[in-house]
C-alpha atoms as a PDB file:
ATOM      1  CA  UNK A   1       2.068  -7.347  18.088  1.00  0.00           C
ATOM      2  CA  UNK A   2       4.295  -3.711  18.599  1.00  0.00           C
ATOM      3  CA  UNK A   3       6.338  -6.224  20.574  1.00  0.00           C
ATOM      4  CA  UNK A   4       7.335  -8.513  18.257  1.00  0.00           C
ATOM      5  CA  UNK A   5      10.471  -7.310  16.042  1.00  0.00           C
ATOM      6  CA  UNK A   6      11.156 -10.276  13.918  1.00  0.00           C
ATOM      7  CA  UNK A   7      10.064  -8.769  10.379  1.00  0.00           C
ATOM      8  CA  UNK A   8       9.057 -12.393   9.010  1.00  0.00           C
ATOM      9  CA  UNK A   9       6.959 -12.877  12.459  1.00  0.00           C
ATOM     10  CA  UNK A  10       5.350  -9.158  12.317  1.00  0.00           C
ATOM     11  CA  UNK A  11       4.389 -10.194   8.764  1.00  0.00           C
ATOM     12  CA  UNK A  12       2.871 -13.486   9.227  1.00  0.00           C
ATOM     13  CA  UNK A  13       0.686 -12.063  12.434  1.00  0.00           C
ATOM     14  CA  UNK A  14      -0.295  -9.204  10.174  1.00  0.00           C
ATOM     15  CA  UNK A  15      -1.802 -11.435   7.318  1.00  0.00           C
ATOM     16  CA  UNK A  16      -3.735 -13.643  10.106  1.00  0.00           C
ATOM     17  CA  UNK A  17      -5.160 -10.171  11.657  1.00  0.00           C
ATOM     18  CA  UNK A  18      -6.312  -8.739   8.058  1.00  0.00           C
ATOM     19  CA  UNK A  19      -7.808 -12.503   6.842  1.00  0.00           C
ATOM     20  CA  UNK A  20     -10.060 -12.212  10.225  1.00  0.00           C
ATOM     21  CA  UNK A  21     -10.629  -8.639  10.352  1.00  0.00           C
ATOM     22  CA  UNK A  22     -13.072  -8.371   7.537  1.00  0.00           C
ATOM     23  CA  UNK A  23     -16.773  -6.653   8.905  1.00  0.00           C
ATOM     24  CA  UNK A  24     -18.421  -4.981  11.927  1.00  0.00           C
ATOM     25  CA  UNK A  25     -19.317  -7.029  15.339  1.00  0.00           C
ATOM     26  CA  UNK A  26     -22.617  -7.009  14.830  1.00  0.00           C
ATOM     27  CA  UNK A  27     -23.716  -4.872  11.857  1.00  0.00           C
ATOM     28  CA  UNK A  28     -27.124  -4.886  13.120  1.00  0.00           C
ATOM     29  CA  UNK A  29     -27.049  -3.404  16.214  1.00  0.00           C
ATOM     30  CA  UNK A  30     -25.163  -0.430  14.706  1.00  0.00           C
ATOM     31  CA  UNK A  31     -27.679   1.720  16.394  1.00  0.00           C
ATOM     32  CA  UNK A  32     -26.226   0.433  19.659  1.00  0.00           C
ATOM     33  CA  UNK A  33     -23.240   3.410  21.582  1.00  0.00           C
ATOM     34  CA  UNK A  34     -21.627   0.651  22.901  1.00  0.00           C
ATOM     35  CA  UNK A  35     -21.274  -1.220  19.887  1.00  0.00           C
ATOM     36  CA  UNK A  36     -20.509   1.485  17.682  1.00  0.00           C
ATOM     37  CA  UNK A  37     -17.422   2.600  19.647  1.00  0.00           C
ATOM     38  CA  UNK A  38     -16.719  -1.158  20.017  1.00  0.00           C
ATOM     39  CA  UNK A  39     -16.485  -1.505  16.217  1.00  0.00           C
ATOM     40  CA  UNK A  40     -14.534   2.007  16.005  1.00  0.00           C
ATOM     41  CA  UNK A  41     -11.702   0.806  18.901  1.00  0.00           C
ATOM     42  CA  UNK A  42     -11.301  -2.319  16.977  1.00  0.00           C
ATOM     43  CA  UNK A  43     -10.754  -0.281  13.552  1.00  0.00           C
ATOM     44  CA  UNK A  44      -8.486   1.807  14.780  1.00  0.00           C
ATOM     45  CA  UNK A  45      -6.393  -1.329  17.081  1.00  0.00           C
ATOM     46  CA  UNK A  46      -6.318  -2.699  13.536  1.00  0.00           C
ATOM     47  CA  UNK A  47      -4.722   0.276  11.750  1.00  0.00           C
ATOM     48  CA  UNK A  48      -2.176   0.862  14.046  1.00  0.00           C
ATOM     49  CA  UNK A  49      -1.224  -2.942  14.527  1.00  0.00           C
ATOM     50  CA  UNK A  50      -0.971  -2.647  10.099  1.00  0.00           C
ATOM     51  CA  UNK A  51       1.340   0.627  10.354  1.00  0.00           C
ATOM     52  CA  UNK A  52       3.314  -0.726  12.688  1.00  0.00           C
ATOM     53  CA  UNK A  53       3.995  -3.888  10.701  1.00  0.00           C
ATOM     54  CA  UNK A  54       4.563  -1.923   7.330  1.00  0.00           C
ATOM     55  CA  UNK A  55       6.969   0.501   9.359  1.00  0.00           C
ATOM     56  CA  UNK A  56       8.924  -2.572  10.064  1.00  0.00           C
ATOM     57  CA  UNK A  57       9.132  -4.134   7.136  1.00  0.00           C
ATOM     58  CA  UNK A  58      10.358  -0.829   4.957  1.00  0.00           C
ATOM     59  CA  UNK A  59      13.107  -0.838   8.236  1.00  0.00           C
ATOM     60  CA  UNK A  60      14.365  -4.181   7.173  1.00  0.00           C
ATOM     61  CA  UNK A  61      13.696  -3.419   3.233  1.00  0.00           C
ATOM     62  CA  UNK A  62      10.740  -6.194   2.838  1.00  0.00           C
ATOM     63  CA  UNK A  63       8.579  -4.118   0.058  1.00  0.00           C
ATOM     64  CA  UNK A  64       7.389  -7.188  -1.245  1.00  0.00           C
ATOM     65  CA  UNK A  65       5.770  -8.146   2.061  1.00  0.00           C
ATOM     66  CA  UNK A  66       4.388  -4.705   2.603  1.00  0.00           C
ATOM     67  CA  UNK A  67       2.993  -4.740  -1.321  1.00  0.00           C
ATOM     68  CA  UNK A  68       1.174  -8.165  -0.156  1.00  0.00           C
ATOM     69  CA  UNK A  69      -0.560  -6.713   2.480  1.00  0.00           C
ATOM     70  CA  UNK A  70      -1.466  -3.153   0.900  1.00  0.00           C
ATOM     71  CA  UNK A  71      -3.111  -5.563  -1.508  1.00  0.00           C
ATOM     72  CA  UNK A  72      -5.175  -7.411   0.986  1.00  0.00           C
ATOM     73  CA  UNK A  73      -8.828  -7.100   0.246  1.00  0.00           C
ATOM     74  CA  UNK A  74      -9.342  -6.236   3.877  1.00  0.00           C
ATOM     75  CA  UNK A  75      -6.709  -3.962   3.424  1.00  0.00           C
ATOM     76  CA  UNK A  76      -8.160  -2.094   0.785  1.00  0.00           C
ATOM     77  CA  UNK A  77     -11.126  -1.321   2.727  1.00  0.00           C
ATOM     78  CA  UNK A  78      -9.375   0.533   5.383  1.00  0.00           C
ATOM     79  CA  UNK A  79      -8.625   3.303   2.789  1.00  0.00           C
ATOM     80  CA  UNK A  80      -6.025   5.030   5.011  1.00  0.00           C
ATOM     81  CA  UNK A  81      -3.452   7.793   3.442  1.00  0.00           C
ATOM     82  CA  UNK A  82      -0.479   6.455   5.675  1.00  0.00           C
ATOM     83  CA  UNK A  83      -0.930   3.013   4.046  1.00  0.00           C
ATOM     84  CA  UNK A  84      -1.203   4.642   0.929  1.00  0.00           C
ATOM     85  CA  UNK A  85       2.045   6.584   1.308  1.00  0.00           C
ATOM     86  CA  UNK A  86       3.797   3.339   2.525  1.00  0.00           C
ATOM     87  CA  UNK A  87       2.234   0.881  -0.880  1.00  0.00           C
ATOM     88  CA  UNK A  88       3.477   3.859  -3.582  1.00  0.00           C
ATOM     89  CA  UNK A  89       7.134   3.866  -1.925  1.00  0.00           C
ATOM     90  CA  UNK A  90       6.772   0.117  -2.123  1.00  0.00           C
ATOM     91  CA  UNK A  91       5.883   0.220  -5.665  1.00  0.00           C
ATOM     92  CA  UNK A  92       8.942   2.600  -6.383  1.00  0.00           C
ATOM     93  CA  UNK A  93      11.308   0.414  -4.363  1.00  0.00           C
ATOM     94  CA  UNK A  94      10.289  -2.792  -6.019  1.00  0.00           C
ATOM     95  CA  UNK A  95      10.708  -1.243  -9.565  1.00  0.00           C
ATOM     96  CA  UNK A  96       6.889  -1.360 -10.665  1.00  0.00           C
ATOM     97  CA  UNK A  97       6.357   1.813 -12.086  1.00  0.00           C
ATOM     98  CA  UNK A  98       3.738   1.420 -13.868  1.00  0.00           C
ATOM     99  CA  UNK A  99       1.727  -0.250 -11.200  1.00  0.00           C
ATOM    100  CA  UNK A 100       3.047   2.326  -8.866  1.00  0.00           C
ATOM    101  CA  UNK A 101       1.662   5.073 -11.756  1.00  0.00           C
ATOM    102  CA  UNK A 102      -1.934   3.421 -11.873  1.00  0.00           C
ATOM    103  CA  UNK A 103      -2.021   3.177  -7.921  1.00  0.00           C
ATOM    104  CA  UNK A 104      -1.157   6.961  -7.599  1.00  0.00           C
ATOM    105  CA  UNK A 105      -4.110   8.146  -9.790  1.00  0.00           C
ATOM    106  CA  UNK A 106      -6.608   6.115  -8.627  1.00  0.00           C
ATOM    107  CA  UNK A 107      -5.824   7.680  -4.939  1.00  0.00           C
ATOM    108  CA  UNK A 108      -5.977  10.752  -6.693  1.00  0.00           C
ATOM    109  CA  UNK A 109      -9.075  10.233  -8.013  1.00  0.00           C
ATOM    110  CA  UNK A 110     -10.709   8.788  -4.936  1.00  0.00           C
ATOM    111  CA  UNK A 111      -9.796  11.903  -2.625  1.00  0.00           C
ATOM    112  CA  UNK A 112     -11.087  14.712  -5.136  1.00  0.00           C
ATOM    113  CA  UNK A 113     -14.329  12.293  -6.308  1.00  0.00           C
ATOM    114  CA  UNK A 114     -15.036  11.587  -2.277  1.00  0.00           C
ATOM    115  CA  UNK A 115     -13.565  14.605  -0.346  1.00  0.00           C
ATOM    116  CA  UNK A 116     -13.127  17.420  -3.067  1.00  0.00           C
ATOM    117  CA  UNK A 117      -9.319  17.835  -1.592  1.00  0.00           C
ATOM    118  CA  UNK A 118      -5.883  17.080  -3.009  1.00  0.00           C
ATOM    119  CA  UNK A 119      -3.671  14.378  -1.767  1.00  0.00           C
ATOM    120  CA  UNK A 120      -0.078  15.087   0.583  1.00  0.00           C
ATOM    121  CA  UNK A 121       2.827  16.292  -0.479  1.00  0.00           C
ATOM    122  CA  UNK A 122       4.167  13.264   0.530  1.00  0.00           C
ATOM    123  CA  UNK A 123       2.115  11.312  -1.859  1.00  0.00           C
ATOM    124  CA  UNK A 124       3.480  13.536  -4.402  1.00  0.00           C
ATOM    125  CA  UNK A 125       6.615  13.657  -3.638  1.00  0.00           C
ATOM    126  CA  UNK A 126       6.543   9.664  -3.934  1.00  0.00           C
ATOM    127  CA  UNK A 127       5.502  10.003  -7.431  1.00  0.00           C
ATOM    128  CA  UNK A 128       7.495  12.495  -8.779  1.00  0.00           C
ATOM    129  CA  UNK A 129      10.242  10.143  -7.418  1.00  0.00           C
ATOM    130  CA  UNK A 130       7.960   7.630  -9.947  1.00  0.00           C
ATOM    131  CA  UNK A 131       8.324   9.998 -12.577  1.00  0.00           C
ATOM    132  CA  UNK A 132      11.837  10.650 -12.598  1.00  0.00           C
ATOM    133  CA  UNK A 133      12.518   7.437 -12.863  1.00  0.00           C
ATOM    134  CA  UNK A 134      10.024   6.847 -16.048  1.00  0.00           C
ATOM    135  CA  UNK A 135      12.314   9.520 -17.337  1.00  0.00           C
ATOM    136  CA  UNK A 136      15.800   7.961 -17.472  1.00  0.00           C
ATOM    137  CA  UNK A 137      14.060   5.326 -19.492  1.00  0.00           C
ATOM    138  CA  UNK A 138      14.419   6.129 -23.503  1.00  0.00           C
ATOM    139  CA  UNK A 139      11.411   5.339 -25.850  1.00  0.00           C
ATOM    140  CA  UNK A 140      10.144   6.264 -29.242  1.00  0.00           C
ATOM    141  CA  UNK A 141       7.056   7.920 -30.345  1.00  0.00           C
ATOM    142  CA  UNK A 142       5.299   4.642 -30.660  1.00  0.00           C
ATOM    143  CA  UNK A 143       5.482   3.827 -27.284  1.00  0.00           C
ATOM    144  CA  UNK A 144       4.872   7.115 -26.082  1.00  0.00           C
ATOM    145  CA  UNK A 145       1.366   7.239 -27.561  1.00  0.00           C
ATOM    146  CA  UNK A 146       0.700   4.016 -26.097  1.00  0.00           C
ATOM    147  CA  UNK A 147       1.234   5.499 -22.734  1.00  0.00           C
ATOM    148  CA  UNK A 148      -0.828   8.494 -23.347  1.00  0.00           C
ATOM    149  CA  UNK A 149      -3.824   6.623 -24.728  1.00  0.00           C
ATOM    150  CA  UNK A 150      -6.832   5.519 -21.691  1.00  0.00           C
ATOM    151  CA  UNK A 151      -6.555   2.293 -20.638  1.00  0.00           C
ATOM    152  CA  UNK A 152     -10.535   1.808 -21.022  1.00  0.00           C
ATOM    153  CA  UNK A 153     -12.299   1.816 -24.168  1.00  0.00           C
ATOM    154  CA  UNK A 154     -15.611   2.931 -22.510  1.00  0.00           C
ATOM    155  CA  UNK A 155     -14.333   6.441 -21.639  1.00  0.00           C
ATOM    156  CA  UNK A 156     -13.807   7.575 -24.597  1.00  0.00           C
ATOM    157  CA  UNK A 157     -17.932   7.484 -25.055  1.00  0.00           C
ATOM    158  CA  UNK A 158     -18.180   9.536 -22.185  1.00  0.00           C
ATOM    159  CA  UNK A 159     -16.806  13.120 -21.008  1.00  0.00           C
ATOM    160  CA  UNK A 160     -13.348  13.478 -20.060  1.00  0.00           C
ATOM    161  CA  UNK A 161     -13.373  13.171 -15.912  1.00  0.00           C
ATOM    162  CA  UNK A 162     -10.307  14.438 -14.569  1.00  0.00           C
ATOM    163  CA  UNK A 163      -8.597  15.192 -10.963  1.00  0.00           C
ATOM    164  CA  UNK A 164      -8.901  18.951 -10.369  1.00  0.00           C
ATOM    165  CA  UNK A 165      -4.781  19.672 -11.073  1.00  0.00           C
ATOM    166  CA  UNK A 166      -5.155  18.237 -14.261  1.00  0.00           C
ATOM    167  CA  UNK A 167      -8.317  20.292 -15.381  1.00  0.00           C
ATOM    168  CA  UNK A 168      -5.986  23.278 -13.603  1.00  0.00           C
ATOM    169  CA  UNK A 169      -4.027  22.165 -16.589  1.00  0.00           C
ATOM    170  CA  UNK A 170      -6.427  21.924 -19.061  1.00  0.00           C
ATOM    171  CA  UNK A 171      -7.954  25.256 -18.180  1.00  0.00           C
ATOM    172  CA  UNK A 172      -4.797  27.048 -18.380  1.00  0.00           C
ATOM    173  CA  UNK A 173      -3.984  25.725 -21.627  1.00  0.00           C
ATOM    174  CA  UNK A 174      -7.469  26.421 -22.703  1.00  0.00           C
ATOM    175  CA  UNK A 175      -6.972  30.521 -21.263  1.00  0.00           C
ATOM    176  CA  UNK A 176      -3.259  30.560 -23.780  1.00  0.00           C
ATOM    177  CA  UNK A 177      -5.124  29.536 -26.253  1.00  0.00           C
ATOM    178  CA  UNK A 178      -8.463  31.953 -26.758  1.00  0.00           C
ATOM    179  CA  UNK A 179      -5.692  35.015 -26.583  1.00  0.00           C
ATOM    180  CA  UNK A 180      -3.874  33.706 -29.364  1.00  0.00           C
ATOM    181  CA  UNK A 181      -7.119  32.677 -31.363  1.00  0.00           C
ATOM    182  CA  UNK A 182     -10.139  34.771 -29.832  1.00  0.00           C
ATOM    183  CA  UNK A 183     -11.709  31.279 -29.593  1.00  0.00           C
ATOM    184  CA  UNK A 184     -12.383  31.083 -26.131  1.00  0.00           C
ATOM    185  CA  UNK A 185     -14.250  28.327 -24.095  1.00  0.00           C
ATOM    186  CA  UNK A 186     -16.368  28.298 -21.611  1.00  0.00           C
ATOM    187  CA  UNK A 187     -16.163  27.714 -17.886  1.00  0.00           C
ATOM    188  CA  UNK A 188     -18.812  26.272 -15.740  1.00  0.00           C
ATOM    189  CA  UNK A 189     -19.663  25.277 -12.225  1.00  0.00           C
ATOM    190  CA  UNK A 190     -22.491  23.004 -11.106  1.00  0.00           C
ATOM    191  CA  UNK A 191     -23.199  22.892  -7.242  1.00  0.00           C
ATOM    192  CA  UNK A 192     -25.696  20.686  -5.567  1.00  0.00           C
ATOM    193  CA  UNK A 193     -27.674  22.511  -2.741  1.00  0.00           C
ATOM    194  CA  UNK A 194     -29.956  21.008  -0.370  1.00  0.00           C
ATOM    195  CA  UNK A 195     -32.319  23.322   0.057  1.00  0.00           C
ATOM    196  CA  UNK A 196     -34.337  21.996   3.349  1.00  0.00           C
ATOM    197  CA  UNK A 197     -30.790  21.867   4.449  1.00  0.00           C
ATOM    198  CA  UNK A 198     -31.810  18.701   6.085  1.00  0.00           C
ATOM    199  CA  UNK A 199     -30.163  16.090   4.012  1.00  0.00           C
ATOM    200  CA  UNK A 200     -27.293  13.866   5.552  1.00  0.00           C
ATOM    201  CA  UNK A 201     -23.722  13.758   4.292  1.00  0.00           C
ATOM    202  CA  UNK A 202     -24.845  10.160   2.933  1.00  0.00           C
ATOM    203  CA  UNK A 203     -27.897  11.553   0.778  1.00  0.00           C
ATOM    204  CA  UNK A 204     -26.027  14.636  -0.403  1.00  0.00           C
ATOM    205  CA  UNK A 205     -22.995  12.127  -1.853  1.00  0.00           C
ATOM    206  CA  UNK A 206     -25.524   9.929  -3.490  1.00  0.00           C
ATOM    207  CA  UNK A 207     -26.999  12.975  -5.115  1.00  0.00           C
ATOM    208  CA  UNK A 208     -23.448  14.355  -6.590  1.00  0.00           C
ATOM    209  CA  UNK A 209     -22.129  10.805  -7.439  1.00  0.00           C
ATOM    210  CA  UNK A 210     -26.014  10.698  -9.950  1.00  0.00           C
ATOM    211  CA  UNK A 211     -24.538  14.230 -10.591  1.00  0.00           C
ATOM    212  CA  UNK A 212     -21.075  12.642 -11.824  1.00  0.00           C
ATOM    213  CA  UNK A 213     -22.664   9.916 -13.704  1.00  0.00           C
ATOM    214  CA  UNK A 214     -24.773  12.341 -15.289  1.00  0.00           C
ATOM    215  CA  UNK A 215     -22.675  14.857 -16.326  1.00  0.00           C
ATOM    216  CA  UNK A 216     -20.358  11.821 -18.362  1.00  0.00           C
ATOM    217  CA  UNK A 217     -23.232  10.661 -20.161  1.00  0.00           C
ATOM    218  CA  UNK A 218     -24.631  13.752 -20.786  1.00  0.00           C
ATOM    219  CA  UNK A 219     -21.902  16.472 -22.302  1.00  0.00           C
ATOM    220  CA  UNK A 220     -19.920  16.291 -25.259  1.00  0.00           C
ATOM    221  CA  UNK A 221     -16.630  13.649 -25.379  1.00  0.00           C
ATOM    222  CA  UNK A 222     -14.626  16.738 -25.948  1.00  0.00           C
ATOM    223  CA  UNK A 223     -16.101  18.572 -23.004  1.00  0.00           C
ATOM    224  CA  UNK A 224     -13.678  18.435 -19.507  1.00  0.00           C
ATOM    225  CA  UNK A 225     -15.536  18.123 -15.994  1.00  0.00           C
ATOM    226  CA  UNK A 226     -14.128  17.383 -12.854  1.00  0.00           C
ATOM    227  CA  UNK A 227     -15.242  17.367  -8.679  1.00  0.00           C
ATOM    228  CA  UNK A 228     -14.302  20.952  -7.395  1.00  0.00           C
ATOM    229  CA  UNK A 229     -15.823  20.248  -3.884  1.00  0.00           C
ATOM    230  CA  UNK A 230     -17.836  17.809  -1.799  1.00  0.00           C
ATOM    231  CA  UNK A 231     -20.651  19.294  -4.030  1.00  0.00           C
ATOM    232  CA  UNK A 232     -19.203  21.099  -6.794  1.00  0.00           C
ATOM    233  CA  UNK A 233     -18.145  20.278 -10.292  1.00  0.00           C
ATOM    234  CA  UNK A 234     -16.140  22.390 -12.941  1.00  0.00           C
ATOM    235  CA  UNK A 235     -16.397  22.086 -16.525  1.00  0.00           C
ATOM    236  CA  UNK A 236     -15.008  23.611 -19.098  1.00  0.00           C
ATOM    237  CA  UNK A 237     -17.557  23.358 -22.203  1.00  0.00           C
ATOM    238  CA  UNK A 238     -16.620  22.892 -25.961  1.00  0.00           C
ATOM    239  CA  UNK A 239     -18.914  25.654 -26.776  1.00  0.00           C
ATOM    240  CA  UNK A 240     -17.839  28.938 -28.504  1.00  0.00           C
ATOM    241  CA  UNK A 241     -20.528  31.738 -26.520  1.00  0.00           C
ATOM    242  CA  UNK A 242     -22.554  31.576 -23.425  1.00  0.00           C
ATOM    243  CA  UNK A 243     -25.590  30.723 -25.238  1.00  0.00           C
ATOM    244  CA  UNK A 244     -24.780  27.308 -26.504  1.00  0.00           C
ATOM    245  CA  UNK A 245     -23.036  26.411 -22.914  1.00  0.00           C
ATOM    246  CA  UNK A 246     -26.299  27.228 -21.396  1.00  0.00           C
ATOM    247  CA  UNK A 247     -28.573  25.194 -23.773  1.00  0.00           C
ATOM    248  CA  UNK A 248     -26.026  22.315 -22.927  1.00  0.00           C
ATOM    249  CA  UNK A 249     -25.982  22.764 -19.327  1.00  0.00           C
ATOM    250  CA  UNK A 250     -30.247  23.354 -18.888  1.00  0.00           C
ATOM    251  CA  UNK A 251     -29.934  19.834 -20.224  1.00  0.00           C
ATOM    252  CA  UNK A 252     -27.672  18.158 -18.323  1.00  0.00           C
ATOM    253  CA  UNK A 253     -29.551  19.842 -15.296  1.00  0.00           C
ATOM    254  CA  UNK A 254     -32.919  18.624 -16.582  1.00  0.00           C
ATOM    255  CA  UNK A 255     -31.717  14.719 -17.137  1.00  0.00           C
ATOM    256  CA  UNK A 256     -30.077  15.487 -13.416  1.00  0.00           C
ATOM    257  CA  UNK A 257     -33.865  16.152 -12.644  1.00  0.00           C
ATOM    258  CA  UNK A 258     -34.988  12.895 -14.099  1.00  0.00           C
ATOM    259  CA  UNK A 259     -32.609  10.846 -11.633  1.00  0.00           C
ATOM    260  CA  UNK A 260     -32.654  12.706  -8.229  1.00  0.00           C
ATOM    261  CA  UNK A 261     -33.325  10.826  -4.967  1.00  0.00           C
ATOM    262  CA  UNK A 262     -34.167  13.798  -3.538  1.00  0.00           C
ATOM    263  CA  UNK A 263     -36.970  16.633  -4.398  1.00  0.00           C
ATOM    264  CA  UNK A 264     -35.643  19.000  -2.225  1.00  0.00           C
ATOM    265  CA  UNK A 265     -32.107  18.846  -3.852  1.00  0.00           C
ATOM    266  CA  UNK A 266     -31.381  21.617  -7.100  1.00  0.00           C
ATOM    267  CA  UNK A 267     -28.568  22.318  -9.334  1.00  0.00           C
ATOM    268  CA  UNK A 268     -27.082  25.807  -9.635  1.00  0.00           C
ATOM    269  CA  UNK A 269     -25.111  26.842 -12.501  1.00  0.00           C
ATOM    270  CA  UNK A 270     -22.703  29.789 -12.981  1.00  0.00           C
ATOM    271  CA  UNK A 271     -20.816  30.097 -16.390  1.00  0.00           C
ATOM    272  CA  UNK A 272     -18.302  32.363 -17.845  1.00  0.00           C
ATOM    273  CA  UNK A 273     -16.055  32.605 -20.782  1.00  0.00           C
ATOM    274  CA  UNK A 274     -12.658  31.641 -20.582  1.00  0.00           C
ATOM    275  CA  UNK A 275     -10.310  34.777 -21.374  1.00  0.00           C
END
């Protein structure tokens, strides 16, 4: 395939590889070395043979192409940052913004919900390039509140889950504000500890996605939580004084209780006022 330059030929090939590539050889003899690294050398043959292809199509200017196979379903499971990259410049290059917008954040929000870590400075270089061109475009205060408001009804039941540089934001507006007003909220960490420290990275991300779930359900809609770590989330409570955090917290820790997989899993909590 790395032989072939023809754009239009790399492309079809590429489609045909993702349609067939779509599971493990042999899911259930996973146990198995030699399938294991079998399955892992075909991954990664896969990967490279879809870079390759995308490389050459942004060469010859075919965004549309690369958009179609970003969007594979196949594709999609990969979950690659180098794809990633490539799709959001092919969103900016083929003028959809707003698609390009939606992409960006839900990266985002997979890396600090799954990892804890930001995304490149590629990536966000690619979207400021996004932004700026959002900004050219005139609009009246109509439109901007449409573009400000979620795009899904059900979260505004829930608490306000946010990617850890917006909460940055949030907090620091948040600090401005109790020095002006002396009305300070309150900052809070939750961490999930294991404490046979025997638990697999599997079990331990089941435990902070109940964790997550919890947490939404559980605290106020105008209370502000998102994932700090691999097992840590911040919060920043709606609550004037420790005491009332606390109370709010015990219970969000005590419903976390209710729903853990694992007995030998706690919740640690560490609050402060913001000044």
């Amino acid at each position: 395939m790395k032989k072939k330059n023809d754009p239009y030929q790399k492309y079809e090939i590429c489609l045909d590889l993702i349609t067939k590539y779509n599971s493990e050889i042999l899911p259930e003899l996973n146990y198995n070395e030699w399938i294991v690294e079998m399955n892992n050398s075909l991954s990664r043959n896969c990967l490279e043979a879809i870079l390759n292809t995308l490389l050459v199509l942004a060469n010859h200017n075919k965004y549309e192409e690369i958009l179609k196979i970003c969007n594979h379903q196949n594709c999609l499971k990969l979950k690659d940052l180098r794809i990633y990259q490539i799709q959001l410049y092919a969103y900016y290059k083929t003028n959809k913004i707003d698609l390009g917008l939606s992409f960006y954040h839900k990266v985002v929000d997979y890396y600090y919900s799954k990892y804890g870590i930001e995304v490149s400075h590629k990536l966000k270089k690619i979207y400021k390039m996004l932004i700026d061109t959002t900004s050219s475009i005139q609009i009246d205060v109509e439109e901007l509140e449409k573009s400000l408001v979620s795009d899904n009804n059900d979260d505004d039941e829930n608490t306000f889950y946010c990617d850890f540089d917006v909460f940055k934001n949030i907090y620091q507006i948040n600090a401005r504000s109790a020095k002006c007003s002396m009305k300070a909220r309150i900052l809070a960490l939750l961490t999930v500890v294991d404490t046979s420290n025997s638990l697999d990275e599997k079990s331990i991300n089941n435990e902070v996605d109940i964790l997550k779930d919890v947490i939404s359900n559980s605290l106020r809609k105008n209370d502000v939580f998102s994932k700090f770590n691999m097992t840590q989330y911040s919060l920043i409570l709606a609550s004037s004084d420790l005491e009332g955090a606390q109370i709010a917290i015990d219970k969000t820790i005590s419903r976390y209780n209710e729903r853990k997989k694992h007995d030998e899993v706690i919740l640690i909590s560490d609050l402060k006022k913001i000044r």
